[in-house]
Protein backbone atom coordinates (compact mmCIF):
# COMPACT_ATOMS: atom_id res chain seq x y z
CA UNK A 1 89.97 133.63 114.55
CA UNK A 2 89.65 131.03 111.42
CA UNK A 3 92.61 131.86 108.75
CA UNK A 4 92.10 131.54 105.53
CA UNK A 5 94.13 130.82 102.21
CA UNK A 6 97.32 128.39 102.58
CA UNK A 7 97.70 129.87 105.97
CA UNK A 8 95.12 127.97 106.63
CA UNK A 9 96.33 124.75 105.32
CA UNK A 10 99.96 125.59 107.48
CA UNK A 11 98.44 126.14 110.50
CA UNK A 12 96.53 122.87 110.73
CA UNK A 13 99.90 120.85 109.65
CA UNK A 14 101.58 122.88 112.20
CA UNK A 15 100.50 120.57 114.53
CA UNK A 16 102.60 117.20 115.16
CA UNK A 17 100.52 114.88 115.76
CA UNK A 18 98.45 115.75 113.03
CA UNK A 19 101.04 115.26 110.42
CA UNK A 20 102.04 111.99 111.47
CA UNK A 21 98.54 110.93 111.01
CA UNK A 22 98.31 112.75 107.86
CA UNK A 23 101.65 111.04 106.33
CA UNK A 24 100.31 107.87 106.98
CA UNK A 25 97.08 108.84 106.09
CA UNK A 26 97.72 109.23 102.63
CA UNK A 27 99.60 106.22 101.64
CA UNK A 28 96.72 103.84 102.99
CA UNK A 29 94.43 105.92 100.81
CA UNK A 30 96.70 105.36 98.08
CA UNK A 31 96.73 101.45 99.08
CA UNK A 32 92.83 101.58 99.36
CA UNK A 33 92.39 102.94 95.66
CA UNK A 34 94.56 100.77 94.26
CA UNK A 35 93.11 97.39 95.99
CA UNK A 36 89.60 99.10 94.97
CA UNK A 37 90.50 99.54 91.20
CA UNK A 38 91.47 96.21 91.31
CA UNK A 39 88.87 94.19 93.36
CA UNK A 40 86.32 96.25 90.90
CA UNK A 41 88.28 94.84 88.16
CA UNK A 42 88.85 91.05 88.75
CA UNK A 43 85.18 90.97 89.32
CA UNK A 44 84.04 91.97 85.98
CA UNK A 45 86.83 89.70 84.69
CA UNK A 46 85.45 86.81 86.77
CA UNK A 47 81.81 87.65 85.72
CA UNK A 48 81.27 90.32 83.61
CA UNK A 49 78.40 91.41 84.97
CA UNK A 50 76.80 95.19 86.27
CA UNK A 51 75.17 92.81 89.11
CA UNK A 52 78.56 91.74 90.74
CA UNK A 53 80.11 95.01 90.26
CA UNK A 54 77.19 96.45 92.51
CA UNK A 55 77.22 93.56 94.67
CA UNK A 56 80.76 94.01 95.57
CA UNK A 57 80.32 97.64 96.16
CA UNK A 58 77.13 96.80 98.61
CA UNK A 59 79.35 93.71 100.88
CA UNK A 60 81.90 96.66 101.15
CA UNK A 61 79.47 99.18 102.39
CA UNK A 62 76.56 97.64 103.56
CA UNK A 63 77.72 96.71 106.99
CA UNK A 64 77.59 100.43 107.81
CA UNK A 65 73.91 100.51 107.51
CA UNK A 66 74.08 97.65 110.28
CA UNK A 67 76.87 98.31 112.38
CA UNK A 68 77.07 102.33 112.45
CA UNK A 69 74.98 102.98 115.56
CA UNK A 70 76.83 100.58 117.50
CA UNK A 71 80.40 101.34 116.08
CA UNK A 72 79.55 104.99 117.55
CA UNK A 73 78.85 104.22 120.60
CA UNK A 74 81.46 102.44 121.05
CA UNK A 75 84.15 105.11 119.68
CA UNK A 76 83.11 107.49 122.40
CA UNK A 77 83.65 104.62 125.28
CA UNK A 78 87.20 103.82 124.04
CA UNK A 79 90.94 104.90 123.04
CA UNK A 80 90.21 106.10 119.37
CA UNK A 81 93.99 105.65 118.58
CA UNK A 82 94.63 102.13 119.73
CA UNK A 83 90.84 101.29 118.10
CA UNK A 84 92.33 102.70 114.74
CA UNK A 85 95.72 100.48 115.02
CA UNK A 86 93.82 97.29 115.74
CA UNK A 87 91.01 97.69 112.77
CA UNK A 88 94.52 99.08 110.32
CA UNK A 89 95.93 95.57 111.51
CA UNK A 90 92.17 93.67 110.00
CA UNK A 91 92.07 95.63 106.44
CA UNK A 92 95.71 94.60 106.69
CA UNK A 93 95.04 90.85 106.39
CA UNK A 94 92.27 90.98 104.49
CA UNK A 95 94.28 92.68 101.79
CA UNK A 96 96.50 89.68 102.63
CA UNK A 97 94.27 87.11 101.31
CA UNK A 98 92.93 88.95 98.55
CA UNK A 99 96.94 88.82 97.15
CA UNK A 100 97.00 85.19 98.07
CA UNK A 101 93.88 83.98 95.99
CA UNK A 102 94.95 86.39 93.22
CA UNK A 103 98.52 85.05 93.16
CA UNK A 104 97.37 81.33 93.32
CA UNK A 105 94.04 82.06 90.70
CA UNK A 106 91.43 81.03 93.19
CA UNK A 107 89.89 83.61 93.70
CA UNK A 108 86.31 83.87 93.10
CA UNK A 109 83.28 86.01 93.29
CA UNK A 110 81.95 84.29 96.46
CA UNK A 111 85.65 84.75 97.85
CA UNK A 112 85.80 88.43 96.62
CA UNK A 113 82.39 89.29 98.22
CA UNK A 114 82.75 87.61 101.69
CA UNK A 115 86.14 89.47 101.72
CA UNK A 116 84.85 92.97 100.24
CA UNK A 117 82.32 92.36 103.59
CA UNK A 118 84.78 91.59 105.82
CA UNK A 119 86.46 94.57 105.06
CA UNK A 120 83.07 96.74 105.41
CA UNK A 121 82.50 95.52 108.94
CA UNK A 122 86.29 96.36 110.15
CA UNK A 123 85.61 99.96 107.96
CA UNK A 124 82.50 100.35 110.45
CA UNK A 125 84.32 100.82 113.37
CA UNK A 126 87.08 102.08 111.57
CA UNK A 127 85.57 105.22 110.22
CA UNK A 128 83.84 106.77 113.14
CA UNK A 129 86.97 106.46 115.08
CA UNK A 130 89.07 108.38 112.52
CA UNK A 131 86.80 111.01 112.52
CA UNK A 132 86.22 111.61 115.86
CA UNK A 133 90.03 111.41 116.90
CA UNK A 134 90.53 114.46 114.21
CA UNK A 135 89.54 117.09 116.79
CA UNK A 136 92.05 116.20 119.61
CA UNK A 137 95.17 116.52 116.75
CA UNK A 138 94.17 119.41 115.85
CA UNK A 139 93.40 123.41 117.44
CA UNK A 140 89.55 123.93 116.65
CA UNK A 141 90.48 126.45 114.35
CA UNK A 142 92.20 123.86 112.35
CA UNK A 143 89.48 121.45 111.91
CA UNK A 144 87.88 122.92 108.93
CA UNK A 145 91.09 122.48 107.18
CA UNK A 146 92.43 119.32 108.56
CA UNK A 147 88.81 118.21 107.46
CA UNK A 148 90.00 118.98 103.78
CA UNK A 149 93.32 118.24 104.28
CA UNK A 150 92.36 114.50 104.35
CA UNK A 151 89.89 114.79 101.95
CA UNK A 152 92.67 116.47 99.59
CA UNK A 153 94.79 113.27 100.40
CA UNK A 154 92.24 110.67 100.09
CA UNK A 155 91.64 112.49 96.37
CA UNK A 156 94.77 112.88 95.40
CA UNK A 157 95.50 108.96 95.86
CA UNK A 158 91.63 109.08 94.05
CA UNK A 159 93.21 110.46 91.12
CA UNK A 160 96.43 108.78 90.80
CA UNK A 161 95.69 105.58 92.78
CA UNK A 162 93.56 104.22 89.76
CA UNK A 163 96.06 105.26 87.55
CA UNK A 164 98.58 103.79 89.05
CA UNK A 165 96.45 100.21 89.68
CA UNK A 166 95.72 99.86 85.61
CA UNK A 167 99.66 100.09 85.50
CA UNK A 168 100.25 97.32 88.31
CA UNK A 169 97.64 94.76 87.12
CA UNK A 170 98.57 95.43 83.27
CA UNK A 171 101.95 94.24 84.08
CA UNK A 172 102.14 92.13 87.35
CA UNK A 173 98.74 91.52 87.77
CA UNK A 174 96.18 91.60 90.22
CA UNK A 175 97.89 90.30 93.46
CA UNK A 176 100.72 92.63 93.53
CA UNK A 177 97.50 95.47 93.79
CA UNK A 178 96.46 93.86 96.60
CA UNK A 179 99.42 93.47 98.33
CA UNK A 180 100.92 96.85 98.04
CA UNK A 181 97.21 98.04 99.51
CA UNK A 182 98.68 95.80 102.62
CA UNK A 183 102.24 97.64 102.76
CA UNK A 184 100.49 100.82 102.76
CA UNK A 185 98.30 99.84 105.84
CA UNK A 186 101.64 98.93 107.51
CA UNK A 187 103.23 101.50 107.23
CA UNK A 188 100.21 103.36 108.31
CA UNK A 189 99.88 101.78 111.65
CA UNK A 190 103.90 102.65 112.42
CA UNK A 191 102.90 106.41 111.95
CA UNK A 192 99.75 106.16 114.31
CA UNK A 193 102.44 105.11 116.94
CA UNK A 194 104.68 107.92 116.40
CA UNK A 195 101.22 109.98 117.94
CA UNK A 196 101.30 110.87 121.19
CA UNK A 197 98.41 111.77 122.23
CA UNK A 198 96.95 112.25 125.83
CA UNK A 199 93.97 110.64 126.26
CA UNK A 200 91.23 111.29 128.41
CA UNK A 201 90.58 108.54 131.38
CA UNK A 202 87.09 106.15 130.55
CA UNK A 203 84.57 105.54 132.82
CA UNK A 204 85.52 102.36 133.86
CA UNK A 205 81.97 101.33 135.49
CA UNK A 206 80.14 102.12 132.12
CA UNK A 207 79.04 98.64 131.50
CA UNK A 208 78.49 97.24 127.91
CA UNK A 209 74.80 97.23 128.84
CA UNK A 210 74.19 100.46 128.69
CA UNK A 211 75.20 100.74 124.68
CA UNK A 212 71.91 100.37 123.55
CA UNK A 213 71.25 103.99 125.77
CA UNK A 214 73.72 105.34 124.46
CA UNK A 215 72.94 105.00 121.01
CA UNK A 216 69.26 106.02 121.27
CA UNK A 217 71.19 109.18 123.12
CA UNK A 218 72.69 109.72 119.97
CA UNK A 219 69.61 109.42 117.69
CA UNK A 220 68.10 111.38 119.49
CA UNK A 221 71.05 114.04 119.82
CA UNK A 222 71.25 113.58 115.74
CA UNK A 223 66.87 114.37 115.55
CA UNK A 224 66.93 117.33 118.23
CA UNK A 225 69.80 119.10 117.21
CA UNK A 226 68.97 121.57 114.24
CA UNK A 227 70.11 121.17 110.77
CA UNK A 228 71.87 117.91 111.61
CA UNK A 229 68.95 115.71 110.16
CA UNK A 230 68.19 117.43 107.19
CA UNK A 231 72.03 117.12 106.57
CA UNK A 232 72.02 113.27 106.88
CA UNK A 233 68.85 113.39 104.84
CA UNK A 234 70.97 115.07 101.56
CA UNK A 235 73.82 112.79 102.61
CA UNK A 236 72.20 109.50 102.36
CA UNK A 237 70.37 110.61 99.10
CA UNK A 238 73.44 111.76 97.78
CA UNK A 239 75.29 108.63 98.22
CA UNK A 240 72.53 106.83 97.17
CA UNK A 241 72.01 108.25 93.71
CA UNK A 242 75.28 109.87 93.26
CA UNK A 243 78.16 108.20 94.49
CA UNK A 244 76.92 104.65 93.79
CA UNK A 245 77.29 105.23 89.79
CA UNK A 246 81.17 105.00 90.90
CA UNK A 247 80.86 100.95 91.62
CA UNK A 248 79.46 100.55 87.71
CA UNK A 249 83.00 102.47 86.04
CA UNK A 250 84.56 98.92 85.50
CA UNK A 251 81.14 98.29 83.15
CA UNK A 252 81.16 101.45 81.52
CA UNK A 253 84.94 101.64 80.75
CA UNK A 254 84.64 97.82 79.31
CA UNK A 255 81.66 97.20 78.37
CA UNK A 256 80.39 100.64 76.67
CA UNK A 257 83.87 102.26 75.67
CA UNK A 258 85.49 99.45 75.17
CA UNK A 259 88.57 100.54 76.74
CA UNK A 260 89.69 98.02 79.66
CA UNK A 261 91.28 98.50 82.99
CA UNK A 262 93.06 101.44 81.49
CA UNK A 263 89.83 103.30 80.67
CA UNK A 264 88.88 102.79 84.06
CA UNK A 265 92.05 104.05 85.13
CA UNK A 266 91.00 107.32 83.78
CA UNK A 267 87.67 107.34 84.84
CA UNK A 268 88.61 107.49 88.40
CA UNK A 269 92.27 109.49 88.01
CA UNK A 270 89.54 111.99 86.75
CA UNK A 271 86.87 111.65 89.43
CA UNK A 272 90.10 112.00 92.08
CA UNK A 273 91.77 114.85 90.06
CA UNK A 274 87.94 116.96 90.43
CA UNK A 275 88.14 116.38 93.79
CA UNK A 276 92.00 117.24 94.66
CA UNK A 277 90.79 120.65 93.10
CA UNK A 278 87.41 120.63 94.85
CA UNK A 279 89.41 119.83 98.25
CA UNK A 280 92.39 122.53 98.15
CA UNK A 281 89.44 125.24 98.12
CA UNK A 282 87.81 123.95 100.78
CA UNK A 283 91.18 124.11 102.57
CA UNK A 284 92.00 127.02 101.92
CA UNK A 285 88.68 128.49 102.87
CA UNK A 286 88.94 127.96 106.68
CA UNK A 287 85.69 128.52 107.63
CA UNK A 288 82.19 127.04 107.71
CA UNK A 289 80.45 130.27 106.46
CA UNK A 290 78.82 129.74 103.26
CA UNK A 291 78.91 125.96 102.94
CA UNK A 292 75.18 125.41 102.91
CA UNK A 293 75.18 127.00 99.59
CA UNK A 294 78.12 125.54 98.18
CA UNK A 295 76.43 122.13 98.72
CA UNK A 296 73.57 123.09 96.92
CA UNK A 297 75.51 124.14 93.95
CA UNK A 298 77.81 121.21 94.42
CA UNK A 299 74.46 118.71 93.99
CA UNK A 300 73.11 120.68 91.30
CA UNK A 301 76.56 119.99 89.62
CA UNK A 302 76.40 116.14 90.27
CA UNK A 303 73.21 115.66 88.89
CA UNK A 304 74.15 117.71 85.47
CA UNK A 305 77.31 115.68 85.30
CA UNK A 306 75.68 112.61 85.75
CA UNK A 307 72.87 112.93 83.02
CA UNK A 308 75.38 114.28 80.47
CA UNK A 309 77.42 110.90 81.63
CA UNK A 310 74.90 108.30 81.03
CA UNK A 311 73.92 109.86 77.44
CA UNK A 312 77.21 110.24 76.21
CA UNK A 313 78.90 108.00 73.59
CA UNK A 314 82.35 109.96 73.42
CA UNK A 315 85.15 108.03 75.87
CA UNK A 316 87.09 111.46 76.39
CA UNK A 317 83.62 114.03 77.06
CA UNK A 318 82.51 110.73 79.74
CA UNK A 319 85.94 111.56 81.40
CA UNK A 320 85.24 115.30 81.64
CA UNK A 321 81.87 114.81 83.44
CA UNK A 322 83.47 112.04 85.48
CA UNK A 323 85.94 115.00 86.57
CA UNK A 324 83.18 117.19 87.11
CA UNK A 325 81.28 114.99 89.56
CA UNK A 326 84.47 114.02 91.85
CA UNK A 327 84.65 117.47 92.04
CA UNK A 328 80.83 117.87 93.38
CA UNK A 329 80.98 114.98 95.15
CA UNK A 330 83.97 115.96 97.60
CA UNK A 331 82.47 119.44 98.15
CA UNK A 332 79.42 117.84 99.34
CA UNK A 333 80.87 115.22 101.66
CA UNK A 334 84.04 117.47 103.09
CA UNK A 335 80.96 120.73 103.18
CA UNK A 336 78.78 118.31 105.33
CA UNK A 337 81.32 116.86 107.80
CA UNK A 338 82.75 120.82 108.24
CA UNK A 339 79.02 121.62 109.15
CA UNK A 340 79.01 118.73 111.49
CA UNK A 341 82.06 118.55 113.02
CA UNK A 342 81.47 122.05 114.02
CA UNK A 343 78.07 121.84 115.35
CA UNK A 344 77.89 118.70 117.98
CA UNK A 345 79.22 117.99 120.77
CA UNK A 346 82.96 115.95 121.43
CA UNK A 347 80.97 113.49 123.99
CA UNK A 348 78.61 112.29 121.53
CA UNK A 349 81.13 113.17 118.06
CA UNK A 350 81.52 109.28 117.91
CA UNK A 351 77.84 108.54 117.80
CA UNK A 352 77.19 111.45 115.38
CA UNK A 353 80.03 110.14 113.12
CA UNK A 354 78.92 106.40 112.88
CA UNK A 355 75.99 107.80 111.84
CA UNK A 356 77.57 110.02 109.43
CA UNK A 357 79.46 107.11 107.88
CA UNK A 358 75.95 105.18 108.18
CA UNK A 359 74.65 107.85 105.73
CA UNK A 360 77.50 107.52 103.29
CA UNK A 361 78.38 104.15 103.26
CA UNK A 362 75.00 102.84 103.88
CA UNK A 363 73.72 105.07 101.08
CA UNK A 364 75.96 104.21 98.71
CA UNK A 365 75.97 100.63 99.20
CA UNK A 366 72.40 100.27 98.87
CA UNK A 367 72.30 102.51 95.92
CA UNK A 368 75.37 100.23 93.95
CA UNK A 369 73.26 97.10 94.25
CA UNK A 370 69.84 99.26 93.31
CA UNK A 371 71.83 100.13 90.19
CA UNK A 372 73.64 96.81 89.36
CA UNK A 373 69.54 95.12 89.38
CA UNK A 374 68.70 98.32 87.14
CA UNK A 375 71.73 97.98 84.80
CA UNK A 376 70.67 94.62 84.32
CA UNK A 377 67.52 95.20 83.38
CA UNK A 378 67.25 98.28 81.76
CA UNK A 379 71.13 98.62 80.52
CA UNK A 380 74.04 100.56 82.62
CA UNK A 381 73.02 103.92 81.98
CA UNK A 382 69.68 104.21 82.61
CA UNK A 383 70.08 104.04 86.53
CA UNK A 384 72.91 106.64 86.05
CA UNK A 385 70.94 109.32 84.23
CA UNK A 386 67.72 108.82 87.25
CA UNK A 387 70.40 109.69 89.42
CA UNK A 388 71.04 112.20 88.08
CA UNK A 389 67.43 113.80 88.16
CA UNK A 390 66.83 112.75 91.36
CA UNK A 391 69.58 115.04 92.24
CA UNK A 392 68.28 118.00 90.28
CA UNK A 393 64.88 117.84 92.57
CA UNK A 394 67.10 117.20 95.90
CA UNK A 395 69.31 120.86 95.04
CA UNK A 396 65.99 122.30 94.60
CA UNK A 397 64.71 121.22 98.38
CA UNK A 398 67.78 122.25 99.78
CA UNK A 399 68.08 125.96 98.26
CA UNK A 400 63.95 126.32 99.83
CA UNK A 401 65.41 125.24 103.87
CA UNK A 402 68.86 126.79 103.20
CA UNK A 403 68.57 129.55 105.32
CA UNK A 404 67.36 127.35 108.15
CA UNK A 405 71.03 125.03 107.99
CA UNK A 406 72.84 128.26 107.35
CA UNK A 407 71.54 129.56 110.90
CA UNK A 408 71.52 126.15 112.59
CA UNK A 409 75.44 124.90 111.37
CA UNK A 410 77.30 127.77 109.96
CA UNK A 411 77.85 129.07 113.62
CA UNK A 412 81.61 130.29 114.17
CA UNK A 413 83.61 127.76 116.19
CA UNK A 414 84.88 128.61 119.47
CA UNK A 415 88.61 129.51 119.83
């Protein structure tokens, strides 16, 4: 049986291997927010432009789109652990480099996107790995809640990651954001080795030539399998023309409030503190039951806080509906991998993963670059408050199919 409340929350740390992961876990998300704050920032300083603030967003996430299908497959084929250590040791270098052309000023915006792409291609493989290890550390009763336990981490460096980059670059400048991001991926990759985890032998005749059968066996899992498509259909649109307005903060905290790195400090402590509080319910619930609606309340909620965003002309009310959407936002994405993780199958979780991250990342990259082009044209709000309609009209679809996904995904997991 499921627990609920912060019994829940206990019994999915009760497990070891899981809190090694999640110790480590939570510093590289810490490292992550503050190398994001900052990349974000030196390239408005280096351009000051809504384009290259999108553009940097899209090399970070666009290789998802690209890779995703083929990342999966080859998740399920290999050690997920030693997969994890090797692409932590990549992000490691790259943040490397960033705090060597920051440190030596020359960096520039061709440097900071081939390195923002580097980074999405190694966060590619990355990504479906990490999620498809989470079931083995973890009793299937736990997974719900280890589900929001990292999303709880990964928010609660959201909210005081940012906050914590405007203080670094104010004071020791750009580099030294870049290279603590690399000191948290080290120490990350020394707690992944404290796991031990048994893994299950690989067929070692599987040849690389059967990967492109695999991943049509995974599309076509991802298509037959109820719910799962519609889900990836609200996650991509989501991302898309929700999460994207995140990459255009640096503008709006500069260029409309006029108040610098620290204002964008705040803009994203309060998107992270929204979802801390969005994530501890989820936690605490437990349990799948009921998360079909929650989403569709949670979009509704994105799309109101995203209109009211784009209008307003008052720094501290912009904050509040910032707060509001991280909050939306993490329901939506921690809802939809619950529903997920606890409908498919473990030999094709990999595959349904990548494809999961292909949805998110994908989305959102091609949605920051859609509204950088936008923002230039029509000014930086304007693609922010059609996001936010859009939004409005996708709750509405998913309230008319919602019993449908709650009959198809909300199925109690096996003990």
């Amino acid at each position: 049986m499921p627990t609920s409340g912060f019994n829940a929350i206990k019994s999915a740390l009760a497990n070891d291997n899981y809190r090694y992961y999640a110790a480590g876990n939570v510093l590289s998300h810490f490292g992550t927010w503050i190398q994001r704050v900052g990349m974000g920032w030196l390239a408005w300083e280096l351009t000051e432009s809504p384009f290259w603030l999108g553009a940097i967003g899209f090399a970070d996430m666009v290789p998802a789109m690209l890779l995703a299908p083929f990342a999966g497959a080859i998740a399920d084929r290999v050690n997920r652990l030693k997969g994890i250590q090797y692409t932590q040791l990549l992000a490691l270098l790259q943040a490397l480099i960033l705090a060597f052309l920051a440190y030596t000023n020359t960096a520039t915006i061709w440097w900071l996107f081939c390195l923002a792409l580097f980074r999405g291609v190694v966060m590619s493989f990355n990504q479906p790995m990490r999620f498809s290890l989470l079931p083995s550390l973890v009793e299937r009763r736990d997974l719900p809640s280890a589900i929001a336990i990292n999303s709880i981490s990964f928010n609660l460096a959201r909210a005081l990651g940012p906050v914590l980059a405007s203080f670094i670059i104010a004071i020791w400048g750009v580099g030294t954001a870049f290279f603590i991001n690399a000191l948290t991926f080290l120490i990350f990759i020394i707690s992944l080795y404290a796991i031990d985890l048994v893994v299950p032998p690989r067929d070692k005749n599987n040849s690389l030539w059967n990967i492109p059968r695999e991943i049509a066996d995974g599309m076509r899992y991802c298509l037959q399998t109820a719910g799962i498509g519609q889900v990836f259909i609200i996650l991509a649109v989501v991302a898309f023309f929700g999460r994207a307005f995140a990459e255009l903060l640096p503008g709006f905290a500069d260029g409309v409030f006029g108040w610098g790195v620290q204002g964008l400090g705040y803009f994203h402590a309060a998107m992270g503190c929204g979802a801390i509080l969005g994530s501890i319910y989820l936690a605490r619930r437990g349990m799948v039951t009921g998360m079909t609606r929650i989403t569709g309340i949670s979009v509704s909620l994105v799309g109101i806080s995203l209109i009211l965003f784009a209008g307003s002309d008052n720094f501290y009310f912009a904050v509040c509906c910032a707060g509001f959407a991280g909050l939306a936002l993490v329901m939506i994405g921690v809802g939809e991998q619950q529903l997920i993780q606890n409908s498919i199958s473990s030999e094709v979780r990999g595959r349904v993963m990548a494809f999961y991250g292909l949805m998110m990342r994908g989305g959102t990259a091609m949605g920051s670059i859609c509204m950088g082009v936008m923002g230039e044209w029509l000014g930086i709000s304007w693609p922010v408050f059609i996001g936010g309609v859009v939004l409005l009209i996708l709750c509405g679809w998913i309230f008319s199919i919602r019993g449908f996904l709650e009959k198809s995904l909300e199925k109690n997991p096996e003990p």
